[in-house]
C-alpha atoms as a PDB file:
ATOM      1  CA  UNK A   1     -45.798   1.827 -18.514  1.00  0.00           C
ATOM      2  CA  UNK A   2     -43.882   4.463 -20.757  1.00  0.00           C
ATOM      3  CA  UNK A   3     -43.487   6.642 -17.462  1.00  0.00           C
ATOM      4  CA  UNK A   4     -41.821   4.019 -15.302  1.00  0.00           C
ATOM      5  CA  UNK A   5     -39.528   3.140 -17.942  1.00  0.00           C
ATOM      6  CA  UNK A   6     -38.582   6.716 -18.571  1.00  0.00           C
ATOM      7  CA  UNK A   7     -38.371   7.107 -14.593  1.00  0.00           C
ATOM      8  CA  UNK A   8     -35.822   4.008 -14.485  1.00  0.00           C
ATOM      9  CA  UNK A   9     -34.094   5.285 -17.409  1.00  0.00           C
ATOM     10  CA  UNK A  10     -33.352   8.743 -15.717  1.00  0.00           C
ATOM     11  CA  UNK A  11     -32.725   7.160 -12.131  1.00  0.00           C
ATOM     12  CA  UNK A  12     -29.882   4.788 -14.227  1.00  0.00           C
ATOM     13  CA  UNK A  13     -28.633   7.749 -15.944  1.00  0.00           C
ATOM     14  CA  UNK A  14     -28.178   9.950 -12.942  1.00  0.00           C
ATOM     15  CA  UNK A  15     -27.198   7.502 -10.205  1.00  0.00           C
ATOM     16  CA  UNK A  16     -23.681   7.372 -11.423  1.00  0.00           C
ATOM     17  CA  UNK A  17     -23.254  11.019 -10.702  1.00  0.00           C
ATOM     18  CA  UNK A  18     -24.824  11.090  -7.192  1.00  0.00           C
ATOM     19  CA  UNK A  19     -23.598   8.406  -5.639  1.00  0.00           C
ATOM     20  CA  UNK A  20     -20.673   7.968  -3.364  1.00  0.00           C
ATOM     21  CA  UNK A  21     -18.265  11.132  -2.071  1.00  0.00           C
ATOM     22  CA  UNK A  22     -18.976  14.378  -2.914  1.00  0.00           C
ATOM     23  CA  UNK A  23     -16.835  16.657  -5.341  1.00  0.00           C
ATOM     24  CA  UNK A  24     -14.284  18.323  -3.417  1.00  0.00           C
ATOM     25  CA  UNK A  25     -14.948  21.865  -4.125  1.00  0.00           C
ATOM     26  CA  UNK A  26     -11.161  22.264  -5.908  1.00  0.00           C
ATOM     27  CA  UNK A  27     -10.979  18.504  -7.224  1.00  0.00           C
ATOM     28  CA  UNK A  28     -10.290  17.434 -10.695  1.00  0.00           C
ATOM     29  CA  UNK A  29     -13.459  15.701 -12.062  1.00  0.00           C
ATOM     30  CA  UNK A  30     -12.519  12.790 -14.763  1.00  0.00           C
ATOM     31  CA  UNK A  31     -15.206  10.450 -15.126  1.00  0.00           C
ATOM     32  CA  UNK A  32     -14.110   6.704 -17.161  1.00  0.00           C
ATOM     33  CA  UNK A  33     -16.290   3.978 -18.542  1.00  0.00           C
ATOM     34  CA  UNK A  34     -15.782   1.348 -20.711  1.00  0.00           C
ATOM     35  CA  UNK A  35     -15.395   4.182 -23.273  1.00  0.00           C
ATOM     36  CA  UNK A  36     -11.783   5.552 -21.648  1.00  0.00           C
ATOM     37  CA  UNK A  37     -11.330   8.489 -19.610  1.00  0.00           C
ATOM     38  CA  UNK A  38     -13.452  11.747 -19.955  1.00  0.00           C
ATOM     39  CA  UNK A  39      -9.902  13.775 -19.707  1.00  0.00           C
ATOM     40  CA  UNK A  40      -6.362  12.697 -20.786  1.00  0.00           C
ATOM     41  CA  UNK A  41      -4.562  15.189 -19.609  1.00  0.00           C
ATOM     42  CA  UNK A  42      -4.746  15.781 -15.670  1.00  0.00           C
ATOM     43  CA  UNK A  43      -2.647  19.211 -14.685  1.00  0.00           C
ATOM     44  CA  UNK A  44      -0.711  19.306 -10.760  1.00  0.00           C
ATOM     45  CA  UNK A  45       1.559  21.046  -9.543  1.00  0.00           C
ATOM     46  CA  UNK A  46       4.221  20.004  -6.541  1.00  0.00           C
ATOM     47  CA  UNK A  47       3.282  22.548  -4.511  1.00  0.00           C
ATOM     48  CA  UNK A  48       0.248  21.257  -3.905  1.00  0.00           C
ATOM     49  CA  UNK A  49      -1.732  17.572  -3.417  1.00  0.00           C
ATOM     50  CA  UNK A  50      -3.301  16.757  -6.548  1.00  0.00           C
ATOM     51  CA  UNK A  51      -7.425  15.997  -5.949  1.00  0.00           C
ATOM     52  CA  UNK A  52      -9.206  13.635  -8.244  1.00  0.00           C
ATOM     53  CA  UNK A  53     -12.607  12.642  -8.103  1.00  0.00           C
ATOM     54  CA  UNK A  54     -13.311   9.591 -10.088  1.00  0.00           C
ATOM     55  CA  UNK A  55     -16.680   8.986 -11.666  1.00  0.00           C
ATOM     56  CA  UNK A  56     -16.935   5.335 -12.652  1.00  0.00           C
ATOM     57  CA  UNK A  57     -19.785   5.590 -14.786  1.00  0.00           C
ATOM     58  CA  UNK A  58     -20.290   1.633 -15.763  1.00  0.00           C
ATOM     59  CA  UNK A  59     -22.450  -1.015 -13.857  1.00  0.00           C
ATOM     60  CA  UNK A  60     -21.598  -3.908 -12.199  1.00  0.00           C
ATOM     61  CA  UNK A  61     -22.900  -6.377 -14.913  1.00  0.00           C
ATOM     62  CA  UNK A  62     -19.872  -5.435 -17.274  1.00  0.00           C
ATOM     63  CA  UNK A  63     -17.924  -8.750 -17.817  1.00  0.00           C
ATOM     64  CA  UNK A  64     -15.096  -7.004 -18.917  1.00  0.00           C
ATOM     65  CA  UNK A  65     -13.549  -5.973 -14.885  1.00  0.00           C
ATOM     66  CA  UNK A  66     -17.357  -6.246 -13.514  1.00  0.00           C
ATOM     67  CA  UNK A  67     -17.423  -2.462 -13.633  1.00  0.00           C
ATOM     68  CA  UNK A  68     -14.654  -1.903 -11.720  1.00  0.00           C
ATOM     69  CA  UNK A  69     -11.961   0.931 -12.503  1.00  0.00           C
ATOM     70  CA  UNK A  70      -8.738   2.046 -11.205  1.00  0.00           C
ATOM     71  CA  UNK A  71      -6.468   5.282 -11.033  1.00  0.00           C
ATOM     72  CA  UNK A  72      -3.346   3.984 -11.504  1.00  0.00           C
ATOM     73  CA  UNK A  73       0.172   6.260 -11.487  1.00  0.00           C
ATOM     74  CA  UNK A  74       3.208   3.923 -11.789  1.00  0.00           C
ATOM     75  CA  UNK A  75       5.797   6.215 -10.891  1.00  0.00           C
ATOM     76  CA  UNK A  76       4.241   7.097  -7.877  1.00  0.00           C
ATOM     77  CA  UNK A  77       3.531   3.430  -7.140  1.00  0.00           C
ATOM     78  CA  UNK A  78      -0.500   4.775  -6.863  1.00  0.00           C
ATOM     79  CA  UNK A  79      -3.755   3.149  -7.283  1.00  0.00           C
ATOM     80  CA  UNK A  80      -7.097   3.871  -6.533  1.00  0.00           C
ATOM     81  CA  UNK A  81     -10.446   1.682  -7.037  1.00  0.00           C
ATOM     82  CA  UNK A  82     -13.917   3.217  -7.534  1.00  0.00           C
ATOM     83  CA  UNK A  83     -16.425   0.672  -7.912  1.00  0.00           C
ATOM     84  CA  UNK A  84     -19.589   0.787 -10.447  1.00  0.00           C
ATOM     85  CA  UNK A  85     -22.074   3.367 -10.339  1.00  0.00           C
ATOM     86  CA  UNK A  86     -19.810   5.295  -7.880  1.00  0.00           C
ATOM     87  CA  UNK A  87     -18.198   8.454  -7.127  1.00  0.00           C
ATOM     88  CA  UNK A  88     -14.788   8.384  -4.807  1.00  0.00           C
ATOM     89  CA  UNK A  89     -12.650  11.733  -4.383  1.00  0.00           C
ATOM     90  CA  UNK A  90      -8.817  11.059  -3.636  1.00  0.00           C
ATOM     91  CA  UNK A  91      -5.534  12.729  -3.131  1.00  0.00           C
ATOM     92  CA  UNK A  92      -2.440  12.302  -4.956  1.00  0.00           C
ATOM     93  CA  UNK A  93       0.730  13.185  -3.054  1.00  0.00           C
ATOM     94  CA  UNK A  94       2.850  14.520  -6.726  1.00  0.00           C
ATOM     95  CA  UNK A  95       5.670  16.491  -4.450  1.00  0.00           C
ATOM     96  CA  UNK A  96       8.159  13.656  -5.178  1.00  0.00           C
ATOM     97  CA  UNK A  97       7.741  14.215  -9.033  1.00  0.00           C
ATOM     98  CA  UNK A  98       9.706  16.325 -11.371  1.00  0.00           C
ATOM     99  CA  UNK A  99       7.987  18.833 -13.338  1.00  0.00           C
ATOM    100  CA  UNK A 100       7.174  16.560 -16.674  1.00  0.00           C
ATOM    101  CA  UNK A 101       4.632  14.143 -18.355  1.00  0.00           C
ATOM    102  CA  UNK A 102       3.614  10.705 -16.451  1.00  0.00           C
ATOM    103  CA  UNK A 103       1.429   8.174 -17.711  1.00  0.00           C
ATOM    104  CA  UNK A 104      -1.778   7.326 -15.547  1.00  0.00           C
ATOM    105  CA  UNK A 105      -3.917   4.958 -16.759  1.00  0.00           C
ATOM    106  CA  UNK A 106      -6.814   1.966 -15.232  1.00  0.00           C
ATOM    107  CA  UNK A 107      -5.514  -2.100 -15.331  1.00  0.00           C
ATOM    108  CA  UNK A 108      -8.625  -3.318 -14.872  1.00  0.00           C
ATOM    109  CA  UNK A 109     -10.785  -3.715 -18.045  1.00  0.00           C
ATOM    110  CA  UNK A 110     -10.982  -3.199 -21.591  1.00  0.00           C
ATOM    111  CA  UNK A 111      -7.207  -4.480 -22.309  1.00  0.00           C
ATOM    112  CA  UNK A 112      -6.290  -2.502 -19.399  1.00  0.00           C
ATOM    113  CA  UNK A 113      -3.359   0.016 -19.705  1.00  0.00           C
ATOM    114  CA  UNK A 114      -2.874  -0.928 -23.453  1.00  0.00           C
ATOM    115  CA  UNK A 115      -5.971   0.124 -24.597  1.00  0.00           C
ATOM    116  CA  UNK A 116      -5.230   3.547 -25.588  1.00  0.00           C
ATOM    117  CA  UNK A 117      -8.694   4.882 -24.799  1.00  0.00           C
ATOM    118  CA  UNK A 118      -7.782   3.560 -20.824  1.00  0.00           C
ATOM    119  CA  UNK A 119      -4.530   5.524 -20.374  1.00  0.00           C
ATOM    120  CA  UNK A 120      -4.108   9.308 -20.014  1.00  0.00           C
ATOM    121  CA  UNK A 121      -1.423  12.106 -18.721  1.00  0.00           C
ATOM    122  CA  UNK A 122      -0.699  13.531 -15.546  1.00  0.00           C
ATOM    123  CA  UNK A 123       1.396  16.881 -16.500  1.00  0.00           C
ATOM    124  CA  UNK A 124       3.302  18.536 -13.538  1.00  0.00           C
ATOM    125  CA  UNK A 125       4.724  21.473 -13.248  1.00  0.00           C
END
């Protein structure tokens, strides 16, 4: 009995990170759970699309947005959804953005974009 609960344990732990898209091989990684965002600081540059993949690393029996979590840029007028348990990769066209500091952040749980623990930075230069 030990053994199959230690084998669902490890299959529930790991799922989150196998599941979906794969990586692109020159993609930002930020993962984001009820917790906030792994990284608050994402770095672009105009020159070049920015690539994100998103590792939503809560469940669907959150109450709180039902796992769901967004990539939201406002200034770009951006969003992207990655449901629970799953891995999406995504491009962000930042060419129309000045070199400076922009807020990202997800709107979907946990007090949304005021929770400070759910917003972060995307710095371009």
């Amino acid at each position: 009995m030990a053994v199959a609960v230690l084998g669902l344990a490890a299959t529930l732990f790991v799922r989150p990170f196998t599941r979906g898209n794969a990586a692109a091989e020159d993609a930002t990684v930020v993962r984001i759970s009820m917790s906030g965002w792994s990284q608050k600081v994402v770095e672009a540059t105009t020159d070049e699309p920015l690539q994100i993949t998103m590792v939503n690393l809560d469940n669907p029996f959150h109450t709180d947005g039902g796992g769901w979590h967004n990539f939201v840029v406002p200034e770009l007028d951006f969003e992207a959804r990655v449901a629970p348990e799953r891995t999406e990769t995504f491009s962000v066209d930042v060419s129309s953005l000045s070199p400076g500091d922009y807020p990202f952040y997800c709107d979907i749980c946990c007090g949304g974009k005021d929770n400070p623990f759910m917003q972060g930075t995307l710095r371009v230069s």
